[in-house]
PDB file of N, CA and C in Angstrom:
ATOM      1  N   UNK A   1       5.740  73.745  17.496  1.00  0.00           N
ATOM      2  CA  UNK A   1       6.724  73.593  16.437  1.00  0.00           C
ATOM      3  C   UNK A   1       8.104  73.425  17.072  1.00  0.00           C
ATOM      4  N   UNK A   2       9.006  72.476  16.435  1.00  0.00           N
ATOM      5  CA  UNK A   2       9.994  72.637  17.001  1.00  0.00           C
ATOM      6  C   UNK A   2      11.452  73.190  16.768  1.00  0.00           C
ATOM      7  N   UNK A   3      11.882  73.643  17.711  1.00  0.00           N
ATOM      8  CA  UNK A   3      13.401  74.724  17.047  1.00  0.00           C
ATOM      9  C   UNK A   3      14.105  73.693  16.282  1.00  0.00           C
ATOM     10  N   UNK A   4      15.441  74.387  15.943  1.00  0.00           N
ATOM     11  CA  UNK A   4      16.710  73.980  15.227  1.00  0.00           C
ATOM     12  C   UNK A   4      17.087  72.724  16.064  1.00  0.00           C
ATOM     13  N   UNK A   5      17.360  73.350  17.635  1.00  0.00           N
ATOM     14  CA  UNK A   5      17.732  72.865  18.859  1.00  0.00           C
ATOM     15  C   UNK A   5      17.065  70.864  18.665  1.00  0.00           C
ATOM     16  N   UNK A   6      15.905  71.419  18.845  1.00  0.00           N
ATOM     17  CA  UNK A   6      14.943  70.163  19.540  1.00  0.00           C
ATOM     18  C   UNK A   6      14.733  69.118  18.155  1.00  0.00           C
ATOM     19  N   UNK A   7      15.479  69.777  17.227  1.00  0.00           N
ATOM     20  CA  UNK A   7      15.085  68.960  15.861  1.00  0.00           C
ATOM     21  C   UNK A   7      16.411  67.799  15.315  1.00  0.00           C
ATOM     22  N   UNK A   8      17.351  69.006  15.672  1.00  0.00           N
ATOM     23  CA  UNK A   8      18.684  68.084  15.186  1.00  0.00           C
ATOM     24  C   UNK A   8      18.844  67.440  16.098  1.00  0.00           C
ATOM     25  N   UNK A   9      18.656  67.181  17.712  1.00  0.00           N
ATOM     26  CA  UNK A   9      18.439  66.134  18.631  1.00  0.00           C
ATOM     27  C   UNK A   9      17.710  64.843  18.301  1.00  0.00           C
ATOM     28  N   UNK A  10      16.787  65.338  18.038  1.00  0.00           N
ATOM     29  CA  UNK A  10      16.007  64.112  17.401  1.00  0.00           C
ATOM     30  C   UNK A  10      16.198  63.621  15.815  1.00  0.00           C
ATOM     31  N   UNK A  11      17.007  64.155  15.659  1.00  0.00           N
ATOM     32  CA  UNK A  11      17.421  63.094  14.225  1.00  0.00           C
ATOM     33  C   UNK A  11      18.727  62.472  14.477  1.00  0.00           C
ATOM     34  N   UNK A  12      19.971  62.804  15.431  1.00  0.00           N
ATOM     35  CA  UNK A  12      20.707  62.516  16.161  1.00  0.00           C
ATOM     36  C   UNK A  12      20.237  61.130  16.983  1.00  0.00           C
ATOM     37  N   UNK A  13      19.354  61.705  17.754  1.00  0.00           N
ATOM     38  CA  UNK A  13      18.858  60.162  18.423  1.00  0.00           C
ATOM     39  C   UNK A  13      18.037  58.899  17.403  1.00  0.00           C
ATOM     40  N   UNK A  14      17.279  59.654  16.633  1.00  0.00           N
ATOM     41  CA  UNK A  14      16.630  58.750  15.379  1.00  0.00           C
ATOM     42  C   UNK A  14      18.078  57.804  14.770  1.00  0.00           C
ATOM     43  N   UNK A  15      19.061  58.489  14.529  1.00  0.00           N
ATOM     44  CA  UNK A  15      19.722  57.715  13.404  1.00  0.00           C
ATOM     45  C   UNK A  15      20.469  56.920  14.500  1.00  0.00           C
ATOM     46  N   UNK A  16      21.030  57.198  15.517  1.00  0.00           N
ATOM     47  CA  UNK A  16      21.592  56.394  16.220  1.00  0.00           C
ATOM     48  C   UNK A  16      21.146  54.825  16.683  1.00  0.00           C
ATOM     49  N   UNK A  17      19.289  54.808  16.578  1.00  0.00           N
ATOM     50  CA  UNK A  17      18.681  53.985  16.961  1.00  0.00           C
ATOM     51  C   UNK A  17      18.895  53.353  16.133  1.00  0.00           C
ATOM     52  N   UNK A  18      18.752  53.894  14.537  1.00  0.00           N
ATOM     53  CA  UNK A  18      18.052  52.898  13.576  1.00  0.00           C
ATOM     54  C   UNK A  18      19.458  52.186  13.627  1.00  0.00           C
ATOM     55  N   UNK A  19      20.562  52.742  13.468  1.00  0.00           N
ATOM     56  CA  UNK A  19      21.543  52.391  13.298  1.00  0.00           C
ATOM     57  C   UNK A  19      21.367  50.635  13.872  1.00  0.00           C
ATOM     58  N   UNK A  20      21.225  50.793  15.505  1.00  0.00           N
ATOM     59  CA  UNK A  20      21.485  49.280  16.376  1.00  0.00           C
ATOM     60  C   UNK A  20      20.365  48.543  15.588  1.00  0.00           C
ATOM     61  N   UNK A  21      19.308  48.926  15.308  1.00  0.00           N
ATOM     62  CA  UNK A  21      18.401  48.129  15.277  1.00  0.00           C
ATOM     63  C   UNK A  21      18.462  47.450  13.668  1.00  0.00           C
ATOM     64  N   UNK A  22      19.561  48.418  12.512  1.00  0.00           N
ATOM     65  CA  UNK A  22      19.538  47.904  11.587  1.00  0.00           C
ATOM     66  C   UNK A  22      20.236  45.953  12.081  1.00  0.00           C
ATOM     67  N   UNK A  23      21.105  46.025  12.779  1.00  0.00           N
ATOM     68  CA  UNK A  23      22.098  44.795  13.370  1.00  0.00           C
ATOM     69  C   UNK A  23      21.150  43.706  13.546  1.00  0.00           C
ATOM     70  N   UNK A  24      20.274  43.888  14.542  1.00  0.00           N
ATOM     71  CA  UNK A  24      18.889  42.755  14.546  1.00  0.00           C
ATOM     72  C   UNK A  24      18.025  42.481  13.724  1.00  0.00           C
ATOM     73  N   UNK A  25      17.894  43.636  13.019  1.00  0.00           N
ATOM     74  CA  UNK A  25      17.195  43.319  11.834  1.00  0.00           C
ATOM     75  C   UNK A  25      17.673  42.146  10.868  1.00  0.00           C
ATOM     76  N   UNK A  26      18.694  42.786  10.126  1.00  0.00           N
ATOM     77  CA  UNK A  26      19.466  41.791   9.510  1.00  0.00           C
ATOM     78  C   UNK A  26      19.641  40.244  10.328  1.00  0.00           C
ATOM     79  N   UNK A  27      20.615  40.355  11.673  1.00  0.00           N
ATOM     80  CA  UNK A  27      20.179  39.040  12.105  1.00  0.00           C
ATOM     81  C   UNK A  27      18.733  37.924  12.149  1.00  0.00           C
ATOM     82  N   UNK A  28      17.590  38.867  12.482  1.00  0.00           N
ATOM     83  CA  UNK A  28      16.153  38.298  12.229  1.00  0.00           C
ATOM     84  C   UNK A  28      15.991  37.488  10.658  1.00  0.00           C
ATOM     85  N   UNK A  29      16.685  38.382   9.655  1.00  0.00           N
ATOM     86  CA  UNK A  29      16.292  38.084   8.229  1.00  0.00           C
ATOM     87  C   UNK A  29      17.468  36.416   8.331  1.00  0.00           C
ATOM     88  N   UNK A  30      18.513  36.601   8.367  1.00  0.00           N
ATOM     89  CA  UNK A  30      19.316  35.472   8.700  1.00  0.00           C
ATOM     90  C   UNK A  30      18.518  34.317   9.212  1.00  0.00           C
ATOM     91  N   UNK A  31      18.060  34.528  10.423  1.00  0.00           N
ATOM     92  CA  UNK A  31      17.465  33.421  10.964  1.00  0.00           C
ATOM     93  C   UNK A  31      16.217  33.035  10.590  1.00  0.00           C
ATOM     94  N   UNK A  32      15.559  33.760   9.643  1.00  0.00           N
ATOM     95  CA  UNK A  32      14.520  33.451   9.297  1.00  0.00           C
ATOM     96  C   UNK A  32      14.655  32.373   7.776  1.00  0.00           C
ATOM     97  N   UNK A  33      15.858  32.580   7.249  1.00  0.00           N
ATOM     98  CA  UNK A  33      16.126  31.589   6.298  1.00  0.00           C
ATOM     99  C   UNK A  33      17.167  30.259   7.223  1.00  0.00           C
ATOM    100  N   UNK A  34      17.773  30.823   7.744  1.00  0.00           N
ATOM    101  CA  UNK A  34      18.451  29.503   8.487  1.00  0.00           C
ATOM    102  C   UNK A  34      17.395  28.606   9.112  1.00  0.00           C
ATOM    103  N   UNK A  35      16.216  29.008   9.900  1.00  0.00           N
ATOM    104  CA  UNK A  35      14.863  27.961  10.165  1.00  0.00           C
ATOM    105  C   UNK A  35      14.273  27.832   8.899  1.00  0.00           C
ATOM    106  N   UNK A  36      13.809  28.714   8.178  1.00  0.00           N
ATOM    107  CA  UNK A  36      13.258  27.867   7.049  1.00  0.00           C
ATOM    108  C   UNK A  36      14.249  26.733   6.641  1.00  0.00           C
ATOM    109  N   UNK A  37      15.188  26.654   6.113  1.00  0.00           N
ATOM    110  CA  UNK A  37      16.465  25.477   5.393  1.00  0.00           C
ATOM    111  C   UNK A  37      15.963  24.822   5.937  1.00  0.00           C
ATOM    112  N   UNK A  38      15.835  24.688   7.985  1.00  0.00           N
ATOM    113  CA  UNK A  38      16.076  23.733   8.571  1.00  0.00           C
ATOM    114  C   UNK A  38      14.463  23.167   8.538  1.00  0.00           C
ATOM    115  N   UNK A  39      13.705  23.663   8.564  1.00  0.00           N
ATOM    116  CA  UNK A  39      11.996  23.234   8.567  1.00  0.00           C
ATOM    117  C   UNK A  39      11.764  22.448   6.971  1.00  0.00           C
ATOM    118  N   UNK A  40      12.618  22.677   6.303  1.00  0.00           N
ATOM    119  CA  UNK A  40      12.079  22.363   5.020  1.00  0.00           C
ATOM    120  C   UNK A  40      12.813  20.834   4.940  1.00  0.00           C
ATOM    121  N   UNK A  41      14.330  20.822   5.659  1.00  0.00           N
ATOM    122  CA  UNK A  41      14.683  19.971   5.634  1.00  0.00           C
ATOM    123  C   UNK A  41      14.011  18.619   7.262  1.00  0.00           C
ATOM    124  N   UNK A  42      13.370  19.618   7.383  1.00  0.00           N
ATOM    125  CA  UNK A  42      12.255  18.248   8.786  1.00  0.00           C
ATOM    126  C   UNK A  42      13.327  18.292   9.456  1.00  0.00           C
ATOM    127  N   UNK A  43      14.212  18.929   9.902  1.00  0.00           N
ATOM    128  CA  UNK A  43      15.546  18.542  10.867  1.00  0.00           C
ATOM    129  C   UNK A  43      15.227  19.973  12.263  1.00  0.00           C
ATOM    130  N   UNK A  44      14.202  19.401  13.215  1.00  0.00           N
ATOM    131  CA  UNK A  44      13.699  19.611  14.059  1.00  0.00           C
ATOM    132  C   UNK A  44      14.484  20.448  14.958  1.00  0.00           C
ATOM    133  N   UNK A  45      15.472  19.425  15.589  1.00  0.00           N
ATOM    134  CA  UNK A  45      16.369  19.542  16.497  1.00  0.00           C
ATOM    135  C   UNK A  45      17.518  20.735  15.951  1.00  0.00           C
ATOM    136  N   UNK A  46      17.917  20.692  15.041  1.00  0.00           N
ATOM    137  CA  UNK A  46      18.868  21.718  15.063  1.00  0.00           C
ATOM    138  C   UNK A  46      17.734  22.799  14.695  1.00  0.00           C
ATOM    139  N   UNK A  47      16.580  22.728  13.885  1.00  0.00           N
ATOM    140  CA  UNK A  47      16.071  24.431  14.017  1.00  0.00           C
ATOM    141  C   UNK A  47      15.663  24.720  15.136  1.00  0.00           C
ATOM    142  N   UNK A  48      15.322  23.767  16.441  1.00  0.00           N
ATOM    143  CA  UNK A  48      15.083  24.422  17.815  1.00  0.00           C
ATOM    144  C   UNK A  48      16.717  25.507  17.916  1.00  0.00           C
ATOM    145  N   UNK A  49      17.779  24.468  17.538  1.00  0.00           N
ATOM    146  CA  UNK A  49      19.132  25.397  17.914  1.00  0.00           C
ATOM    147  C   UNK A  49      19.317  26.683  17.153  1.00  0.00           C
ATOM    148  N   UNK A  50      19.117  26.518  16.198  1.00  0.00           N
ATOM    149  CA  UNK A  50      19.273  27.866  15.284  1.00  0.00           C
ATOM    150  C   UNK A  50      18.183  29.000  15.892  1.00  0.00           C
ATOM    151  N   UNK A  51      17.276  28.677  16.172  1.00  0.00           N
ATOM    152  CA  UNK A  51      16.128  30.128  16.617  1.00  0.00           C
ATOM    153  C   UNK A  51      16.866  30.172  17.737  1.00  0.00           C
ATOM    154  N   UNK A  52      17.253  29.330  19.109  1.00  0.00           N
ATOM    155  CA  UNK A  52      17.586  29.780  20.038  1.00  0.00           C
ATOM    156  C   UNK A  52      19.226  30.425  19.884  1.00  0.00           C
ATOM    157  N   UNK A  53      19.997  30.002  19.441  1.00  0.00           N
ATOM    158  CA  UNK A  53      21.306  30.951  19.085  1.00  0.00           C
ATOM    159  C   UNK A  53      21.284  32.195  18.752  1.00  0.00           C
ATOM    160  N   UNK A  54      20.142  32.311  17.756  1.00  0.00           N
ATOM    161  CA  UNK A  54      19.950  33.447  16.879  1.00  0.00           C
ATOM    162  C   UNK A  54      19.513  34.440  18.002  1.00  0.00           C
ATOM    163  N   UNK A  55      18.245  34.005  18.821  1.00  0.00           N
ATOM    164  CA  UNK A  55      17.418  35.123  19.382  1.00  0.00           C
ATOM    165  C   UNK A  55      18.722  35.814  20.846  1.00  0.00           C
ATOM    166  N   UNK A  56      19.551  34.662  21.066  1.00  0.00           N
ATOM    167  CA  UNK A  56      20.684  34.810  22.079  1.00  0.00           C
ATOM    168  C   UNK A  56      21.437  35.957  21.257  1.00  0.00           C
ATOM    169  N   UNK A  57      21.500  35.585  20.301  1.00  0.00           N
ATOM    170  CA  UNK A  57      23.038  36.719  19.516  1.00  0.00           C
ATOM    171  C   UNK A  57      22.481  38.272  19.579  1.00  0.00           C
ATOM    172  N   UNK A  58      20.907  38.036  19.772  1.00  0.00           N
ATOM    173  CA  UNK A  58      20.156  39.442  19.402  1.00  0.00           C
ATOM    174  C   UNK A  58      20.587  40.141  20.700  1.00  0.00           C
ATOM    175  N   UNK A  59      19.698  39.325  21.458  1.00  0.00           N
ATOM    176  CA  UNK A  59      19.827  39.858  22.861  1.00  0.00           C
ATOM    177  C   UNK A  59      21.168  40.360  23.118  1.00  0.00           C
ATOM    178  N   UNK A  60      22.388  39.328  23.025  1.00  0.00           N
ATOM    179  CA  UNK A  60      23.592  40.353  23.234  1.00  0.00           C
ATOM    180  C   UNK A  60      24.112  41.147  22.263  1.00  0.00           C
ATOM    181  N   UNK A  61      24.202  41.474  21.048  1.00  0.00           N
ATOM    182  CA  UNK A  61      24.484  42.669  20.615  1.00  0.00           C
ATOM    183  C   UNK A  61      23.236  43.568  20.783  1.00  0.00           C
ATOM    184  N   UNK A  62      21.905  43.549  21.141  1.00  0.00           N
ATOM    185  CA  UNK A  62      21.516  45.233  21.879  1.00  0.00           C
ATOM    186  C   UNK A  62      21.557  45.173  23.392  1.00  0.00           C
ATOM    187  N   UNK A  63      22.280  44.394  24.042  1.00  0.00           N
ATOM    188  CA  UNK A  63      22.553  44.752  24.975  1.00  0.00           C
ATOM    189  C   UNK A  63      23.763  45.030  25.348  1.00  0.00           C
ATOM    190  N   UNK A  64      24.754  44.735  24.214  1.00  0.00           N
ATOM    191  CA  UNK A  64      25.839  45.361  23.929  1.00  0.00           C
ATOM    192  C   UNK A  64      25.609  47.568  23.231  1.00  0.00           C
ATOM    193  N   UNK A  65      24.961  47.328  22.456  1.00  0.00           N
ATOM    194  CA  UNK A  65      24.452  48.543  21.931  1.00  0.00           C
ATOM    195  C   UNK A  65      24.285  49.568  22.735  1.00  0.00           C
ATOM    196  N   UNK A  66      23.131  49.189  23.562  1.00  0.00           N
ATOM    197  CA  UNK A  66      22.501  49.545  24.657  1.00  0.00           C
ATOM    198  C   UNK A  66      23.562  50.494  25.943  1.00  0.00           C
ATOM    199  N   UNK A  67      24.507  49.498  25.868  1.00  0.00           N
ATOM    200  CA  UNK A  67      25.523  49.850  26.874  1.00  0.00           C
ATOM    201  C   UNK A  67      26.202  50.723  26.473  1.00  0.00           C
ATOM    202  N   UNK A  68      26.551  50.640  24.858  1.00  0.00           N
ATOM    203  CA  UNK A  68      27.269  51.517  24.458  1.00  0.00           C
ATOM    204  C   UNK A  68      27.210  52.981  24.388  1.00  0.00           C
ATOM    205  N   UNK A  69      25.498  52.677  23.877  1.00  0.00           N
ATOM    206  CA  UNK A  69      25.192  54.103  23.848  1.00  0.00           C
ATOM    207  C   UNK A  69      24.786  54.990  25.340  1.00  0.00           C
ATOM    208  N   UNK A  70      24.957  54.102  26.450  1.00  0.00           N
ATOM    209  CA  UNK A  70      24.761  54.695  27.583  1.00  0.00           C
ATOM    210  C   UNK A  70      26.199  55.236  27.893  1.00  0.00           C
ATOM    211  N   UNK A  71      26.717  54.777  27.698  1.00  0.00           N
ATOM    212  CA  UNK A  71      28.935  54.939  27.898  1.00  0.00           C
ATOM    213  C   UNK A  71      28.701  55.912  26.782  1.00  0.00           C
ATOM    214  N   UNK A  72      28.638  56.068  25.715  1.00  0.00           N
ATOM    215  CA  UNK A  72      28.917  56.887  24.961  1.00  0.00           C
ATOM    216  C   UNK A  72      28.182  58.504  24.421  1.00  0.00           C
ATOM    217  N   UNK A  73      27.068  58.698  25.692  1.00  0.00           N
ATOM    218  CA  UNK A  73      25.907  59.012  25.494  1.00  0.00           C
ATOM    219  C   UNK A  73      26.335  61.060  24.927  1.00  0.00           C
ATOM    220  N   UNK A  74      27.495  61.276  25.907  1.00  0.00           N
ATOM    221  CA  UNK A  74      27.981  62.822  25.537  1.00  0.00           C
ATOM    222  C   UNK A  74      28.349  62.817  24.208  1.00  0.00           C
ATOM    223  N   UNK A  75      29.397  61.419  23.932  1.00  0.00           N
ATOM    224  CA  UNK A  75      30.436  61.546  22.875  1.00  0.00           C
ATOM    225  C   UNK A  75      29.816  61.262  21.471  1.00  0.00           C
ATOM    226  N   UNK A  76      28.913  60.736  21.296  1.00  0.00           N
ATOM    227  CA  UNK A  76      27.984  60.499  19.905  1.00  0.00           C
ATOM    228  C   UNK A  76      27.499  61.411  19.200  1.00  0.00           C
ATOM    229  N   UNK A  77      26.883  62.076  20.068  1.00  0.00           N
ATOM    230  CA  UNK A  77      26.324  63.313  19.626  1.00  0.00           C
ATOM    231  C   UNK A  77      27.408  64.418  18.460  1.00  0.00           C
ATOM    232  N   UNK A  78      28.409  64.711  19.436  1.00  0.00           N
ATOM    233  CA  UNK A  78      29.725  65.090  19.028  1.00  0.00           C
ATOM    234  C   UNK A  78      30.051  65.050  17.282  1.00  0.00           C
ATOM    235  N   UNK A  79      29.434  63.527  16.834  1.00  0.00           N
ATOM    236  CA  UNK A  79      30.206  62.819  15.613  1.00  0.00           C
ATOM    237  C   UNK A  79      29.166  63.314  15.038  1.00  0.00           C
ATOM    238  N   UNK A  80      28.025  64.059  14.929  1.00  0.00           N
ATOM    239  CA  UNK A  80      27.021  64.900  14.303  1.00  0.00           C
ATOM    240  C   UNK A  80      27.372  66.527  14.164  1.00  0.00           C
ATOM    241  N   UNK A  81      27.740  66.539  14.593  1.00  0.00           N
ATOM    242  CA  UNK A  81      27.876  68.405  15.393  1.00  0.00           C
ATOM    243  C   UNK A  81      29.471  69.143  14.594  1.00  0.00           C
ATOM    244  N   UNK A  82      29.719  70.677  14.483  1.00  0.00           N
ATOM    245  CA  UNK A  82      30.599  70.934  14.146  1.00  0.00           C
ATOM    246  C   UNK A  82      30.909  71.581  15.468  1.00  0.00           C
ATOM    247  N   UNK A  83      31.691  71.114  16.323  1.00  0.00           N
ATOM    248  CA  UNK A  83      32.483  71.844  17.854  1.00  0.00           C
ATOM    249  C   UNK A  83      32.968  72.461  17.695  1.00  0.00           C
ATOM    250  N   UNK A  84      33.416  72.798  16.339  1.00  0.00           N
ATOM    251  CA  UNK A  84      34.402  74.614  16.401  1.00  0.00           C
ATOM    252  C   UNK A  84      33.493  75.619  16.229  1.00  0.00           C
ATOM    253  N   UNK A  85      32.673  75.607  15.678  1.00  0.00           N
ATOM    254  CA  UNK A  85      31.607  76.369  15.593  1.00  0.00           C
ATOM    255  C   UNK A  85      30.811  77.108  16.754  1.00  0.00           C
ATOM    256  N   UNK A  86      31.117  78.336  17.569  1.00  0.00           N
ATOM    257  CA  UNK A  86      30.749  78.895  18.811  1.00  0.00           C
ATOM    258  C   UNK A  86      29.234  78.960  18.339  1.00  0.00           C
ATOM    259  N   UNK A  87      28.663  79.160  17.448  1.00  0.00           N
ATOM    260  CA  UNK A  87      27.182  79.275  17.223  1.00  0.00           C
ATOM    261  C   UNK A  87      26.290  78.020  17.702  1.00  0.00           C
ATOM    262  N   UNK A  88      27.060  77.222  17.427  1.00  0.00           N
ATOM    263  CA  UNK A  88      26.413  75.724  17.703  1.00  0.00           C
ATOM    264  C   UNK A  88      27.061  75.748  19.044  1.00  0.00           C
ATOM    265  N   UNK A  89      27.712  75.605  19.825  1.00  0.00           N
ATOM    266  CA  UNK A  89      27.808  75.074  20.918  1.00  0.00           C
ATOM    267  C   UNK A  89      26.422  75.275  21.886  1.00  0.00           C
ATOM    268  N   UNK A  90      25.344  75.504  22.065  1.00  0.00           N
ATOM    269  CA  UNK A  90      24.386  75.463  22.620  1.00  0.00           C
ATOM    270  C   UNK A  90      23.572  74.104  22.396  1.00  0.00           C
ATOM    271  N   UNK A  91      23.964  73.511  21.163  1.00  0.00           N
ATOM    272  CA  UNK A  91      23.118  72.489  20.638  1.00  0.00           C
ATOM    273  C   UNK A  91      23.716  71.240  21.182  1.00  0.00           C
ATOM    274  N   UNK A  92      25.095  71.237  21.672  1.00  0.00           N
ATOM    275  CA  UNK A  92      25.836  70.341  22.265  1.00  0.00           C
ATOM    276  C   UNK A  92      24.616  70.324  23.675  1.00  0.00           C
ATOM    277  N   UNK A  93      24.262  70.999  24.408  1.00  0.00           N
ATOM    278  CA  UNK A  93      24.039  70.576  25.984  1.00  0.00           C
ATOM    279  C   UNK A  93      22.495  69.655  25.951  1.00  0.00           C
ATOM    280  N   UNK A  94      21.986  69.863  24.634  1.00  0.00           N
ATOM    281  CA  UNK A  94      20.527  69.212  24.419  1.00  0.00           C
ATOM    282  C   UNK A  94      20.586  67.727  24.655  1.00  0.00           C
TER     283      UNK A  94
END
């Protein structure tokens, strides 16, 4: 079973994820109507461009993400947590 500790960590890290991944998501849904338009309209050549832009934009915002949350990895946590609170400060080092 898991403590207080090991629980609010992992909903901390849960929401942080879903968070980036909501960004690609949405982009995926985008590009999935921007190739359809373009498939429906038989215009080949630009839906090769549109999937490849799209899957490029993914790649760099989670690898923007990615970075962030490695740079930001103490300070995130933080924006969950009450730091004045001496009771909680143990839950900070998790």
């Amino acid at each position: 079973m898991l403590g207080e500790n090991q629980l609010s960590a992992n909903q901390i890290a849960l929401n942080l994820s879903t968070m980036t991944f909501m960004v690609a998501n949405g982009l995926g849904i985008t590009a999935m109507i921007r190739v359809g338009n373009q498939l429906g309209a038989k215009n080949y050549a630009n839906l090769r461009r549109v999937a490849i832009s799209v899957f490029l934009l993914v790649l760099c915002t989670q690898v923007f993400f990615a970075t962030l949350l490695a740079v930001l990895r103490d300070w995130l946590p933080s924006l969950y947590l009450e730091m004045d609170n001496a009771e909680k400060k143990p839950l900070i080092t998790v």
